[in-house]
PDB file of N, CA and C in Angstrom:
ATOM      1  N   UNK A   1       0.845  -1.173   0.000  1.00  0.00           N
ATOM      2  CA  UNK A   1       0.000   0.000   0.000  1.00  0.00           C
ATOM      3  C   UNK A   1       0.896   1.243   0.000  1.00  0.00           C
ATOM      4  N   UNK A   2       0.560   2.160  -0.511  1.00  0.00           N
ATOM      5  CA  UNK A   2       0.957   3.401  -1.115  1.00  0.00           C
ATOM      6  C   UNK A   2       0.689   4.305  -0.306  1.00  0.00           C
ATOM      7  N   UNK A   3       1.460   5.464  -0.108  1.00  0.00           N
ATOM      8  CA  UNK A   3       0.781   6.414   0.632  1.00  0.00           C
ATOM      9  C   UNK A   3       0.625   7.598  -0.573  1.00  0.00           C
ATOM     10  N   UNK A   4      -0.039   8.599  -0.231  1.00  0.00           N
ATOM     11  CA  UNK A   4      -0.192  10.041  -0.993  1.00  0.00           C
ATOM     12  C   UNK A   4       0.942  10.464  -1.816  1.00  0.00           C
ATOM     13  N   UNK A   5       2.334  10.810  -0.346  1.00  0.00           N
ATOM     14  CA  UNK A   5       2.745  11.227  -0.438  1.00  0.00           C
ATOM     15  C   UNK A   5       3.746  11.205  -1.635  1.00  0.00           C
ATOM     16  N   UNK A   6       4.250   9.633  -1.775  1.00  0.00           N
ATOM     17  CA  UNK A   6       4.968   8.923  -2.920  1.00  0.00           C
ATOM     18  C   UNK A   6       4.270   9.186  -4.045  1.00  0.00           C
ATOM     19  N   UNK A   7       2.939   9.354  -4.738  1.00  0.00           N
ATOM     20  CA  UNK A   7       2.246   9.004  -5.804  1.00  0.00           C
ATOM     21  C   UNK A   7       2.725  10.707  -6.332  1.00  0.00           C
ATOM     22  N   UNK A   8       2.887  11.575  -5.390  1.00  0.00           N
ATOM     23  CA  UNK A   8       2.821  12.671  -5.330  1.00  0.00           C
ATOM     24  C   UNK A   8       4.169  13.124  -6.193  1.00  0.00           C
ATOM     25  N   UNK A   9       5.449  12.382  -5.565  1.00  0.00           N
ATOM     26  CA  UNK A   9       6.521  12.691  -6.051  1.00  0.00           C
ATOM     27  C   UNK A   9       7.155  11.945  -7.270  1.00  0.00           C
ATOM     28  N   UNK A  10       6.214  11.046  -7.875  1.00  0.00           N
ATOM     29  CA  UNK A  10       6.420  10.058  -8.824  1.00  0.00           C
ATOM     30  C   UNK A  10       6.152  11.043 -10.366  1.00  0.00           C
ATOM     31  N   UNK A  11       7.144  10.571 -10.957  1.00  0.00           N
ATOM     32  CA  UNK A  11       7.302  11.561 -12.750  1.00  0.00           C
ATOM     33  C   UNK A  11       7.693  10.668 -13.604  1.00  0.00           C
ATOM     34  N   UNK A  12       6.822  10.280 -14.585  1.00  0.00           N
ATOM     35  CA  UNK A  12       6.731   9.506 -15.747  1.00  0.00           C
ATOM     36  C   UNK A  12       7.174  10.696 -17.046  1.00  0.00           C
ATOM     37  N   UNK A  13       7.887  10.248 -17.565  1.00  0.00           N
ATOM     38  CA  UNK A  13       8.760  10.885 -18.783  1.00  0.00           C
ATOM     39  C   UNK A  13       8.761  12.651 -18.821  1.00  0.00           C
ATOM     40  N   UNK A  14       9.837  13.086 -18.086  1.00  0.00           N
ATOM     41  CA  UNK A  14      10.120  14.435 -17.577  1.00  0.00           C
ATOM     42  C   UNK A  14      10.994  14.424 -18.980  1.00  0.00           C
ATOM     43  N   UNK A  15      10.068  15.619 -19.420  1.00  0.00           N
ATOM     44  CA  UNK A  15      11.107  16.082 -20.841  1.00  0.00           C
ATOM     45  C   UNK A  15      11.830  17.561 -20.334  1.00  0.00           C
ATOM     46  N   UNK A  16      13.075  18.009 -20.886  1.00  0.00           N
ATOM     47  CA  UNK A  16      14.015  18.771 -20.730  1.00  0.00           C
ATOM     48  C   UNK A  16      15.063  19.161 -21.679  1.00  0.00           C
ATOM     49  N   UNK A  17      14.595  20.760 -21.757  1.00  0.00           N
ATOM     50  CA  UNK A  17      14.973  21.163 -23.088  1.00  0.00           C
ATOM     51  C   UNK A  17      16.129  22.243 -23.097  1.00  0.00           C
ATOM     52  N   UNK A  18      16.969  22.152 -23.757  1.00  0.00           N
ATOM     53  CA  UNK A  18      18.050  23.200 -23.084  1.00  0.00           C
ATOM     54  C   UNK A  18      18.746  24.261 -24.756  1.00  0.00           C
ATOM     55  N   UNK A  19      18.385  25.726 -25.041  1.00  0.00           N
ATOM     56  CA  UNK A  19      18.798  26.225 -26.149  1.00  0.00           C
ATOM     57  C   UNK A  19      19.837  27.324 -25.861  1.00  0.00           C
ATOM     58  N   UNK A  20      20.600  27.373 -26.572  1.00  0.00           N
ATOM     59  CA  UNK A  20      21.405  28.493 -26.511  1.00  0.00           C
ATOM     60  C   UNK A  20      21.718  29.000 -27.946  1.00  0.00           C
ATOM     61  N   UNK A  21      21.878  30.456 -28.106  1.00  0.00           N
ATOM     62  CA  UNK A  21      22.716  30.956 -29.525  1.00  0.00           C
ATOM     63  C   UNK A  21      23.821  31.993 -29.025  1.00  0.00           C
ATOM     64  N   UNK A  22      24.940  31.982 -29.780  1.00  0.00           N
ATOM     65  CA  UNK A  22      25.511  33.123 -29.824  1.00  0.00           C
ATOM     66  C   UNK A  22      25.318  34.030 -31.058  1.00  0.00           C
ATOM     67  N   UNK A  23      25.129  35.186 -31.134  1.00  0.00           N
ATOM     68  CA  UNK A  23      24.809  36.689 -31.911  1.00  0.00           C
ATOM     69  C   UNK A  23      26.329  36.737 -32.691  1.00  0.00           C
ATOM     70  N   UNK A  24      25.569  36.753 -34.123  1.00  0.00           N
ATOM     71  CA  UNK A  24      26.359  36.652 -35.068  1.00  0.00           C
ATOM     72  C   UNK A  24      28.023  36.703 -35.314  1.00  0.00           C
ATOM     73  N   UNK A  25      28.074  35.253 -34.528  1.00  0.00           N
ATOM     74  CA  UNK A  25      29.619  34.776 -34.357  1.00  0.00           C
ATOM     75  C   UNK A  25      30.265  34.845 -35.722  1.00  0.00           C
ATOM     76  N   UNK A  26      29.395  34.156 -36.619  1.00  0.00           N
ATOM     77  CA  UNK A  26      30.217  33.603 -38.057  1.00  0.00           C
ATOM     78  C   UNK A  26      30.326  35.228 -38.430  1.00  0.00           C
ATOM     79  N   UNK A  27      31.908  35.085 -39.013  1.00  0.00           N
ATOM     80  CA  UNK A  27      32.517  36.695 -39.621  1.00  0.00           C
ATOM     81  C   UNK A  27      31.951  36.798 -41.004  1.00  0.00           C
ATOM     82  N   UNK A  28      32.047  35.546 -41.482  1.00  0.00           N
ATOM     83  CA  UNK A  28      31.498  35.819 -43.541  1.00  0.00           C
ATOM     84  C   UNK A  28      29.968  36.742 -43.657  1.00  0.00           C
ATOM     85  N   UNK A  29      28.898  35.608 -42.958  1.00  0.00           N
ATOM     86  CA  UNK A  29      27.662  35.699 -42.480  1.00  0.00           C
ATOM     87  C   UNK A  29      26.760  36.896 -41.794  1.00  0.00           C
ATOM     88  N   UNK A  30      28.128  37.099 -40.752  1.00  0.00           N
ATOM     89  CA  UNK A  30      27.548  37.699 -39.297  1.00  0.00           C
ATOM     90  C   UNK A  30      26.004  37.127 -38.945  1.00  0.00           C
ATOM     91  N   UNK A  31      25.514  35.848 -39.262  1.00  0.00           N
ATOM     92  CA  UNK A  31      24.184  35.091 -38.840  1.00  0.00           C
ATOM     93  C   UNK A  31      25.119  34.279 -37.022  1.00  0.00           C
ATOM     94  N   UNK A  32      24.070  34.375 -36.720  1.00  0.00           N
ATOM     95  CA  UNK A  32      24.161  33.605 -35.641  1.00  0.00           C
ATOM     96  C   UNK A  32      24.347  32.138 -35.205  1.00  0.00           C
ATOM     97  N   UNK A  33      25.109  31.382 -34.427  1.00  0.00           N
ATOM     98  CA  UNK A  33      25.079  30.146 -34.079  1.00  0.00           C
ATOM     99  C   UNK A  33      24.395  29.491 -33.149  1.00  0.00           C
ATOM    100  N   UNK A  34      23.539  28.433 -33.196  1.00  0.00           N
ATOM    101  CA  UNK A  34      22.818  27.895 -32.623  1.00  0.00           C
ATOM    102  C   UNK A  34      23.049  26.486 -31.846  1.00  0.00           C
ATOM    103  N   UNK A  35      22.265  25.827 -30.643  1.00  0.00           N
ATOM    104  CA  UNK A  35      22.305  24.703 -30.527  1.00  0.00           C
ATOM    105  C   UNK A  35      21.001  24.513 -29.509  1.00  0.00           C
ATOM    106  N   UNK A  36      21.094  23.333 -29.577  1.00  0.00           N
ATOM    107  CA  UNK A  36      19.739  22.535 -28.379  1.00  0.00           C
ATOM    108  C   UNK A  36      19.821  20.921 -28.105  1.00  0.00           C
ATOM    109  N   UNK A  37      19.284  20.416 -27.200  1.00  0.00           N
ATOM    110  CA  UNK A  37      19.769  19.002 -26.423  1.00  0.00           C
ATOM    111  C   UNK A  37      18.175  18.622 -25.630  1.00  0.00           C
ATOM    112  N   UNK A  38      18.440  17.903 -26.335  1.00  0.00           N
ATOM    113  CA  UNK A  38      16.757  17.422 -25.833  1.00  0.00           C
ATOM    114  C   UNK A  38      16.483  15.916 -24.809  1.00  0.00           C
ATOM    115  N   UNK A  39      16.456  16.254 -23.561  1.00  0.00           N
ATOM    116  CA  UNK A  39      16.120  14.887 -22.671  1.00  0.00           C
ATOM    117  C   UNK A  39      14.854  14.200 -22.198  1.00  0.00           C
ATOM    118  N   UNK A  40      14.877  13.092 -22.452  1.00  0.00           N
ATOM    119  CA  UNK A  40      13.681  12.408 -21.799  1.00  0.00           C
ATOM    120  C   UNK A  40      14.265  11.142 -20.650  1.00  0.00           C
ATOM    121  N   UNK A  41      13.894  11.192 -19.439  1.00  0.00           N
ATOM    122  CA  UNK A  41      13.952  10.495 -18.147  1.00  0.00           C
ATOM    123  C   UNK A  41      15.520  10.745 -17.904  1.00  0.00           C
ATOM    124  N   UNK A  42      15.984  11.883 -17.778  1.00  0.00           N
ATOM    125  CA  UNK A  42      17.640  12.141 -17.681  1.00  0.00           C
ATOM    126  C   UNK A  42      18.428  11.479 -19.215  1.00  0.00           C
ATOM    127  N   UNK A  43      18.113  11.350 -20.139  1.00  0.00           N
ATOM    128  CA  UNK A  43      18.608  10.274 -21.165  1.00  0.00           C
ATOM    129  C   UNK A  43      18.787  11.448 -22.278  1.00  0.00           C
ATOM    130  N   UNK A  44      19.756  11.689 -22.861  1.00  0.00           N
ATOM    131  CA  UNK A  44      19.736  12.385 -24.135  1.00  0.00           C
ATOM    132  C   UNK A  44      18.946  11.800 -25.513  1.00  0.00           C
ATOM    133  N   UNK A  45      17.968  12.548 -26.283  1.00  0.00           N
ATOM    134  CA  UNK A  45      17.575  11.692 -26.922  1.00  0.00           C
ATOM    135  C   UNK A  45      17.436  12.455 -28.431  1.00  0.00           C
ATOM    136  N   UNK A  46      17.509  14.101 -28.754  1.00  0.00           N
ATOM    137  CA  UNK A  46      18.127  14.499 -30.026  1.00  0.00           C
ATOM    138  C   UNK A  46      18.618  15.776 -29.379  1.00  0.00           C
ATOM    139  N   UNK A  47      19.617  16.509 -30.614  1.00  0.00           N
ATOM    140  CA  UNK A  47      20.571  17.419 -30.290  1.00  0.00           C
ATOM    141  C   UNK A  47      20.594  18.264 -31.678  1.00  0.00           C
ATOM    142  N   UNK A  48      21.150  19.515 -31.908  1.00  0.00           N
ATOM    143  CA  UNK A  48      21.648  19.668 -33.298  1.00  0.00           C
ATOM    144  C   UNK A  48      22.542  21.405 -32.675  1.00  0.00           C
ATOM    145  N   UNK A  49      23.024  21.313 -33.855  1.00  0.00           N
ATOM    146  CA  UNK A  49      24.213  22.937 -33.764  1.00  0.00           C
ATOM    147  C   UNK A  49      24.041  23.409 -35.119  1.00  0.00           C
ATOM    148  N   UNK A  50      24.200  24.840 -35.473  1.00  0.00           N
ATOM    149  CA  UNK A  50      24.794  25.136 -36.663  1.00  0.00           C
ATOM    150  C   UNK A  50      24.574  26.708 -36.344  1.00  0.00           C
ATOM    151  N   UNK A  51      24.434  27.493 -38.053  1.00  0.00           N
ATOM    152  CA  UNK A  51      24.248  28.694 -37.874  1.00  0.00           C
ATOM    153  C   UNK A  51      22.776  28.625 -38.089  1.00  0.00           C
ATOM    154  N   UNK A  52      22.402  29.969 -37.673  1.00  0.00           N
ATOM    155  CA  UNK A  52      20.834  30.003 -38.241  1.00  0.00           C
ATOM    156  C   UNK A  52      20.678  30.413 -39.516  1.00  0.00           C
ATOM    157  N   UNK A  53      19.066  30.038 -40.084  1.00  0.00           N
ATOM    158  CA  UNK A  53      18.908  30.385 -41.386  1.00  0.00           C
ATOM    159  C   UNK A  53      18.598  31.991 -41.708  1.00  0.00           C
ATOM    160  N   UNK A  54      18.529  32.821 -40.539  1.00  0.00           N
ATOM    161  CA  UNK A  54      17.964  34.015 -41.223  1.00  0.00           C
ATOM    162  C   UNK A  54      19.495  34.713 -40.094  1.00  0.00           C
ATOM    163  N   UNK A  55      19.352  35.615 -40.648  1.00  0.00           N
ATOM    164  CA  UNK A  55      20.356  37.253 -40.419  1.00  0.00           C
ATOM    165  C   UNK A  55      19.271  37.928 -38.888  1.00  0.00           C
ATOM    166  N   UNK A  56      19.744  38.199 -37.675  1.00  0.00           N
ATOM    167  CA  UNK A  56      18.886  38.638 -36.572  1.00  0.00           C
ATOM    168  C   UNK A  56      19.755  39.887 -35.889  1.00  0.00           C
ATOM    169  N   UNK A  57      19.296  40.818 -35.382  1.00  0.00           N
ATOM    170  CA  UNK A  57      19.602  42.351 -35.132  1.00  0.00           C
ATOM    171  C   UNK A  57      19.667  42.707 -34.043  1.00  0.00           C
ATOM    172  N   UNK A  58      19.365  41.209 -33.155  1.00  0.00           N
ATOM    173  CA  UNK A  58      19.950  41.494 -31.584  1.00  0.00           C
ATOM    174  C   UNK A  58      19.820  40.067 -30.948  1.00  0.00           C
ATOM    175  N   UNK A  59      20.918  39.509 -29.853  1.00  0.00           N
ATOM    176  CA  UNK A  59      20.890  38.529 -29.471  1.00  0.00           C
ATOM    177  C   UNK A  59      19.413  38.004 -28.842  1.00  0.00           C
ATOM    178  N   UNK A  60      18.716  38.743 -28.364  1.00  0.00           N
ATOM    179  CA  UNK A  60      17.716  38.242 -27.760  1.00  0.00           C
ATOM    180  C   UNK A  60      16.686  37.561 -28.987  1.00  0.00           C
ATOM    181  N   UNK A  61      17.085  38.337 -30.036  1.00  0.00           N
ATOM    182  CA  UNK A  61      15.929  37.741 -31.068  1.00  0.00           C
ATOM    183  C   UNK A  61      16.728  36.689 -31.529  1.00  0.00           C
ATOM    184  N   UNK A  62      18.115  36.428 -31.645  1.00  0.00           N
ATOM    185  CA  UNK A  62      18.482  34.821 -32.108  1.00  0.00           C
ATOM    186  C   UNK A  62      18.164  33.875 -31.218  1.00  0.00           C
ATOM    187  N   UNK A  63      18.162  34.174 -29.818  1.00  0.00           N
ATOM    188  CA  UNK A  63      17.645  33.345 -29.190  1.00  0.00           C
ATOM    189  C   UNK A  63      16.431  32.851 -29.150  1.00  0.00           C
ATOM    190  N   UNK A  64      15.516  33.711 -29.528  1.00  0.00           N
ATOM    191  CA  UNK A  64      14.369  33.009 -30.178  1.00  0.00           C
ATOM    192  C   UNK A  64      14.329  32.326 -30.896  1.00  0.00           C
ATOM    193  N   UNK A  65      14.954  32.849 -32.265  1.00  0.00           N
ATOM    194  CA  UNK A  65      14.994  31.893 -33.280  1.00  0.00           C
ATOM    195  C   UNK A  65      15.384  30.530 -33.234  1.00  0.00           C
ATOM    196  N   UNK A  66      16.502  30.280 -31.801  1.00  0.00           N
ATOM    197  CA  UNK A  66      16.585  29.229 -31.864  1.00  0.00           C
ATOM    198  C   UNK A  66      15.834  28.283 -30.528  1.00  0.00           C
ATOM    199  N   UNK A  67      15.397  29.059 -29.987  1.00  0.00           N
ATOM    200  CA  UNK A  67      14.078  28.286 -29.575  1.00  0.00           C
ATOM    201  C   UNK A  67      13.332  27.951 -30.150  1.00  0.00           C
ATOM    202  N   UNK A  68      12.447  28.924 -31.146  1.00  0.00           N
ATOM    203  CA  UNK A  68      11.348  27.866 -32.559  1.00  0.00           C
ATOM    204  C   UNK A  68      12.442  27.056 -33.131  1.00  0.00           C
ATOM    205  N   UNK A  69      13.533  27.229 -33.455  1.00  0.00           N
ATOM    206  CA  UNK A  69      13.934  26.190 -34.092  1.00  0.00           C
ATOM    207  C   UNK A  69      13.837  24.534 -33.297  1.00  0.00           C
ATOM    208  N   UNK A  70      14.552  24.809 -32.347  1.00  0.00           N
ATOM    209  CA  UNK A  70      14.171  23.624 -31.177  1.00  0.00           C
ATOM    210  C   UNK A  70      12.861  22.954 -31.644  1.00  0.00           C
ATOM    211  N   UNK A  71      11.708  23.876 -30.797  1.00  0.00           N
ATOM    212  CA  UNK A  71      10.569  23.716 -30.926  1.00  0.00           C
ATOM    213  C   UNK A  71       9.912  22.793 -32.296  1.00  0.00           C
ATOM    214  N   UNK A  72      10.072  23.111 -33.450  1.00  0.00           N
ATOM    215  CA  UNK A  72       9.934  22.710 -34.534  1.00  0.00           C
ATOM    216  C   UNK A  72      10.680  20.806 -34.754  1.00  0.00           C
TER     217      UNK A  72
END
């Protein structure tokens, strides 16, 4: 028998998403570089890096971009 309290602290597939960009690192480009790491139950399960596809005019907005990118 079970109590409350356990049922309470119990987590079936905890997803965990982690993005970062840096603001237009590449010199040719000046586009921004991206990455993201995607976990399910502590387990890595997809990842990717590169530059982004569009040209962005302040870090906060590449970081978006590469959050929808994630997202997507």
């Amino acid at each position: 028998m079970s109590s409350g309290l356990e049922e309470e602290q119990r987590c079936d597939n905890v997803i965990i998403s982690a993005v970062d960009a840096s603001f237009a690192m590449d010199v040719m480009t000046r586009k921004s570089h991206e990455g993201f790491i995607n976990f399910v139950n502590n387990g890595a399960v997809s990842c990717k890096s590169g530059l982004q596809s569009i040209g962005t005019l302040s870090s906060c907005v590449a970081e978006y971009v590469a959050l929808c990118s994630e997202v997507c």
